[in-house]
Structures are given as C-alpha cells and as structure tokens.
N, C-alpha and C. Protein backbone atom coordinates (compact mmCIF):
# COMPACT_ATOMS: atom_id res chain seq x y z
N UNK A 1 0.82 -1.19 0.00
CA UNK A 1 0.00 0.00 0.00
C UNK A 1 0.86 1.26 0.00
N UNK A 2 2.04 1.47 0.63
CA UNK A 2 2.64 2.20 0.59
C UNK A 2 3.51 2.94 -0.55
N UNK A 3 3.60 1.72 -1.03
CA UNK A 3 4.68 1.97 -2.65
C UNK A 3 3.16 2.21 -3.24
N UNK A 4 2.19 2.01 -3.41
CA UNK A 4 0.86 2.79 -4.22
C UNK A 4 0.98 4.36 -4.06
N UNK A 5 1.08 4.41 -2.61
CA UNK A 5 0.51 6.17 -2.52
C UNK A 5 2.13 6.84 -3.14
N UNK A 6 3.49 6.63 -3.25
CA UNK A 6 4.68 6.74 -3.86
C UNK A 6 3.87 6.71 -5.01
N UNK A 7 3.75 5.80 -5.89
CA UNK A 7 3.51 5.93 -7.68
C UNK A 7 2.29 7.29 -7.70
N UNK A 8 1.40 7.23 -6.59
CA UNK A 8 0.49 8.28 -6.74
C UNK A 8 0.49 9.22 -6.83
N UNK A 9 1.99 9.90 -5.41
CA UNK A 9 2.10 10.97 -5.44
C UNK A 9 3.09 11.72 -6.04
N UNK A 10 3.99 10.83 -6.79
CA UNK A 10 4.80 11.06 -8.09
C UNK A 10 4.62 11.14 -9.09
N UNK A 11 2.87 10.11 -9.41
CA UNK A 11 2.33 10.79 -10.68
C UNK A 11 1.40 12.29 -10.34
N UNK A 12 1.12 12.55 -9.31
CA UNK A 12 0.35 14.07 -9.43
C UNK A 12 1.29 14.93 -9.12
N UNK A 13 2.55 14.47 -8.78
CA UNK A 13 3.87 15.38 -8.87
C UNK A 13 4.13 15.46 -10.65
N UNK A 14 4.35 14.67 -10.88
CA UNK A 14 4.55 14.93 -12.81
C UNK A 14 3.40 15.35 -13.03
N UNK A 15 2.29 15.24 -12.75
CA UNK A 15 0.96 15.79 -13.55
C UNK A 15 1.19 17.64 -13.51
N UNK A 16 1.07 17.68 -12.18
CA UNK A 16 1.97 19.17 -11.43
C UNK A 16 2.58 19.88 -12.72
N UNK A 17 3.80 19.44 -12.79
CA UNK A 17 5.18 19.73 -13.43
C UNK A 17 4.36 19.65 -15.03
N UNK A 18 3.82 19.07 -15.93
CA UNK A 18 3.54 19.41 -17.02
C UNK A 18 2.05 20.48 -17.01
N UNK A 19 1.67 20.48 -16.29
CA UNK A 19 1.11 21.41 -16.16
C UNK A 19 0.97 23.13 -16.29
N UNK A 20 2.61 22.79 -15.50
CA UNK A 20 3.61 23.83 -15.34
C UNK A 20 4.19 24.70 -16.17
N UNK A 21 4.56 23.25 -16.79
CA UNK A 21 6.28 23.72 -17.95
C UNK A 21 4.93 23.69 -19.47
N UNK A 22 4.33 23.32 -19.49
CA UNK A 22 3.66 23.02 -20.39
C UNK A 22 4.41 22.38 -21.67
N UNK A 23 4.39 21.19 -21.64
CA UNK A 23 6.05 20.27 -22.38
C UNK A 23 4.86 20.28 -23.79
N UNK A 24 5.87 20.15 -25.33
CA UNK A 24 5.48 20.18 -26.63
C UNK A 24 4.77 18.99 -26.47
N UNK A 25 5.31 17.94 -25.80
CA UNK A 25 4.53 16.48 -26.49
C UNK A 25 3.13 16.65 -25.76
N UNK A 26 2.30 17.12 -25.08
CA UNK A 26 1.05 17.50 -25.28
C UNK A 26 0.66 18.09 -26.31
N UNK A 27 1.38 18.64 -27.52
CA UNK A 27 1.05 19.13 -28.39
C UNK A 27 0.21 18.51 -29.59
N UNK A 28 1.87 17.29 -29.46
CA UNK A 28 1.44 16.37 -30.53
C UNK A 28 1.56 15.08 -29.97
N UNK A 29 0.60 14.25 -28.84
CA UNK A 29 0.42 13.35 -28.59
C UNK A 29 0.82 12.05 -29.78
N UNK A 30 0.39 11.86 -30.64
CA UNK A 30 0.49 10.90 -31.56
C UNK A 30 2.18 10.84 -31.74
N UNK A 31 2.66 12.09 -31.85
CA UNK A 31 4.12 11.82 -32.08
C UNK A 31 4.82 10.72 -31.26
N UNK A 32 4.33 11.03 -29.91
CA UNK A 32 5.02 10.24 -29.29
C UNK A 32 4.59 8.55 -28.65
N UNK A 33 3.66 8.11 -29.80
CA UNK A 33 3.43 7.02 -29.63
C UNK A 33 3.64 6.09 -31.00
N UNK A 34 4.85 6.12 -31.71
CA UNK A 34 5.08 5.64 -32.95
C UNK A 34 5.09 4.13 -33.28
N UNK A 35 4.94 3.69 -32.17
CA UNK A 35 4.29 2.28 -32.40
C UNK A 35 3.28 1.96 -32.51
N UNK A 36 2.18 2.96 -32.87
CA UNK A 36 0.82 3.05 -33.53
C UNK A 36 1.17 3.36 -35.15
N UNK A 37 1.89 3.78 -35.72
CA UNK A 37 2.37 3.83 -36.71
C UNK A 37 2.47 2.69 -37.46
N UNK A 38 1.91 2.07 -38.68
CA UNK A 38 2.00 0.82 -39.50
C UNK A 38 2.83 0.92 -39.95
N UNK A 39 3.42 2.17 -40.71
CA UNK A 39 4.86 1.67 -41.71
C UNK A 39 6.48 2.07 -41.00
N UNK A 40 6.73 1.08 -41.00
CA UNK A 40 8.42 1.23 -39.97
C UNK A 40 8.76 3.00 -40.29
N UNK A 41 8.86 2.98 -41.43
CA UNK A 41 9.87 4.24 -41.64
C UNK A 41 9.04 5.56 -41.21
N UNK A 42 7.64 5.45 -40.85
CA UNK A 42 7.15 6.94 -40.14
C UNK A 42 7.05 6.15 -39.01
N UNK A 43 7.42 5.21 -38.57
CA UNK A 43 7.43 4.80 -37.12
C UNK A 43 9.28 5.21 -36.40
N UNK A 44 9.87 4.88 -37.13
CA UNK A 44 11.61 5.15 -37.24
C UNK A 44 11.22 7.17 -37.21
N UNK A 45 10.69 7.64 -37.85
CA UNK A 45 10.94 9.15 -38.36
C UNK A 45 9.89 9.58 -36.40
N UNK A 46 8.94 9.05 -36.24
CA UNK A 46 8.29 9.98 -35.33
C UNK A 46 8.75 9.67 -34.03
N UNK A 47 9.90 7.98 -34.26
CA UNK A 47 10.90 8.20 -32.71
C UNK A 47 11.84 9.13 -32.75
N UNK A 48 12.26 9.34 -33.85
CA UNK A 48 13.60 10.29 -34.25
C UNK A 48 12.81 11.85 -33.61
N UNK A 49 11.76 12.12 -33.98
CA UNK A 49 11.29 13.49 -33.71
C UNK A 49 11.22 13.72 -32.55
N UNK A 50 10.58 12.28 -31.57
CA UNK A 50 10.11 12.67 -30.46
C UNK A 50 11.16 12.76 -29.69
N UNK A 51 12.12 12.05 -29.88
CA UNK A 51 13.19 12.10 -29.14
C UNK A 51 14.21 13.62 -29.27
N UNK A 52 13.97 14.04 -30.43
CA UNK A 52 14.41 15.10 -30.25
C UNK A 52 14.44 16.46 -29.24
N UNK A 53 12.33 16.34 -29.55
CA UNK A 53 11.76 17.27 -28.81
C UNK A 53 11.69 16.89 -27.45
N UNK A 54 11.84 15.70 -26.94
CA UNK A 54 11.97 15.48 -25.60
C UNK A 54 13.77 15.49 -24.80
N UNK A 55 14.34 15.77 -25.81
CA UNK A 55 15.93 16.50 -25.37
C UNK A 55 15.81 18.29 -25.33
N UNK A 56 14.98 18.44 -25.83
CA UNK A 56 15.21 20.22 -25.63
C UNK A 56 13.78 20.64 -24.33
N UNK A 57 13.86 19.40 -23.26
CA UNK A 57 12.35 19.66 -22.90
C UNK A 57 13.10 19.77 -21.14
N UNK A 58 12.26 20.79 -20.69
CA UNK A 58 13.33 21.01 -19.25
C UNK A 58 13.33 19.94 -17.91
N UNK A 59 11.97 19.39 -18.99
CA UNK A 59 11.32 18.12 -17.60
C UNK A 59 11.78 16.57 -18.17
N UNK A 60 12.69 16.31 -19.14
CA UNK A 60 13.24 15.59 -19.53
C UNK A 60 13.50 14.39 -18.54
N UNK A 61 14.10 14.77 -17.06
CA UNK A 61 14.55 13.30 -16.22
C UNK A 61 13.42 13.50 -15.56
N UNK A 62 12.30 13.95 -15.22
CA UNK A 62 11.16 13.77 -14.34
C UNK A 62 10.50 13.05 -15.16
N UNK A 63 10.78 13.31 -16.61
CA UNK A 63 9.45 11.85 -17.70
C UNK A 63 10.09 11.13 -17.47
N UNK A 64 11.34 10.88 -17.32
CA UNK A 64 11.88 9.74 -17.92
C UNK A 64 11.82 8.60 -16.56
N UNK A 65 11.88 9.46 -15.77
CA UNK A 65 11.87 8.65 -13.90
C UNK A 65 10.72 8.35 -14.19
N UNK A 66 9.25 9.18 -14.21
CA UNK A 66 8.10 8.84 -14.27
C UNK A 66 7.88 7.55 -14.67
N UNK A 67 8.40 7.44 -16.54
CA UNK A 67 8.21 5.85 -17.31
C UNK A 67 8.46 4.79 -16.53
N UNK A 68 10.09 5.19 -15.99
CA UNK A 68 10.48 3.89 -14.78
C UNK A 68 9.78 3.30 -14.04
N UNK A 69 9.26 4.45 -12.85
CA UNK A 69 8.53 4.35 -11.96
C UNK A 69 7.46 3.53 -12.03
N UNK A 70 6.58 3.84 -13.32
CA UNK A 70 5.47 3.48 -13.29
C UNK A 70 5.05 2.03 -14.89
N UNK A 71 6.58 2.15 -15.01
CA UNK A 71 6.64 0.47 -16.08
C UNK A 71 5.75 0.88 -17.49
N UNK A 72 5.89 2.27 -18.09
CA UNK A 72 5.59 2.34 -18.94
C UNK A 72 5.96 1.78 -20.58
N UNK A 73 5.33 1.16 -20.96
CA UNK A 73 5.77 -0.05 -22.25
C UNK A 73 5.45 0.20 -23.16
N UNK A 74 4.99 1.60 -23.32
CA UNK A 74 4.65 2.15 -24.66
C UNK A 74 4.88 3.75 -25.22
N UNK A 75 5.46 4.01 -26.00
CA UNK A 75 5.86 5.23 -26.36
C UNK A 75 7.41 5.62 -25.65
N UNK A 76 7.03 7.03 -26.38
CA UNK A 76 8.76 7.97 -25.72
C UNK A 76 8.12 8.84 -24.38
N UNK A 77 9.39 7.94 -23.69
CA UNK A 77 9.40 8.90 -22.16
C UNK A 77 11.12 9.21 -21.90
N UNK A 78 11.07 10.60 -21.50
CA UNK A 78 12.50 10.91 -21.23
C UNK A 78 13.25 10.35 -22.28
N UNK A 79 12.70 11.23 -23.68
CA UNK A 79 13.68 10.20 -24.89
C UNK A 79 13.96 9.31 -25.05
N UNK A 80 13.66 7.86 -24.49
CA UNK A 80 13.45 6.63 -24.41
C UNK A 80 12.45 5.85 -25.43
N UNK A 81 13.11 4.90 -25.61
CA UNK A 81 11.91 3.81 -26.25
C UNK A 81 11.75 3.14 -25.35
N UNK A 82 10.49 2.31 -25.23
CA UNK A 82 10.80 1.09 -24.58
C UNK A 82 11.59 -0.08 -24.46
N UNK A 83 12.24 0.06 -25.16
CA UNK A 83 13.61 -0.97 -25.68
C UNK A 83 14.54 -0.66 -24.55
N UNK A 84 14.96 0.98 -24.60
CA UNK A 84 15.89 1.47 -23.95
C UNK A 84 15.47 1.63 -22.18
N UNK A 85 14.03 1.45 -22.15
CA UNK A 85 14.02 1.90 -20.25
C UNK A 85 13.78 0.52 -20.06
C-alpha cells in the first residue's frame, strides 16, 4: 500500500510539473506514440522526432523517472523507447 501512494504521489507530482512547464509532447500526442504507426519508416521518423523534442524539454529526467517508476511499455518517455528503459 505504501509503494501505491509513492507511484500516486509522483504521478500528481509529474501531472503538477507538465502542467507547469507546459512540455510540446502535449502538443502532438500521436508523435510520441510511434508504435501506432503501421509503416516502420514513419514509425523510425516519429521516434527520431520525439526524441528530439523530448531532449530540448526542461522536464526531460522527471518523464523519464516517471516511465520507470510506473513500467511504462509504450511510447517515448524521457527520450526513451521502450527498448531502452
């Protein structure tokens, strides 16, 4: 129960923080889920993007802890694939 209210209050701590900073990939949600993408090469092009825009992003290690934290297996977090976290 305890490690629950931790994932809880670290996700309304990140909820907080984008709220905040107001990060691009709310912009373009889809970008950063390119494994919805059917053809490799706009699936290859919209990790390349997202990863970009999530290196010029100030909350960069708070997504990327977040994904950890919470065993995220899909999309870019903290410039990550799921391959890589």
């Amino acid at each position: 129960m305890g490690q629950d209210r931790h994932f809880q209050s670290r996700y309304l701590a990140f909820l907080k923080l984008t709220n905040t900073v107001d990060p691009e990939c709310q912009r373009v949600p889809d970008l950063f889920f390119p494994e919805d993408y059917p053809d490799p090469e706009k699936r290859q092009l919209a990790t390349k993007a997202a990863k970009k825009i999530c290196r010029s992003c100030e909350m960069v290690e708070e997504c990327f802890t977040y994904a950890l934290e919470t065993n995220q297996r899909h999309g870019i977090w903290g410039a990550t694939s799921p391959d890589e976290r």
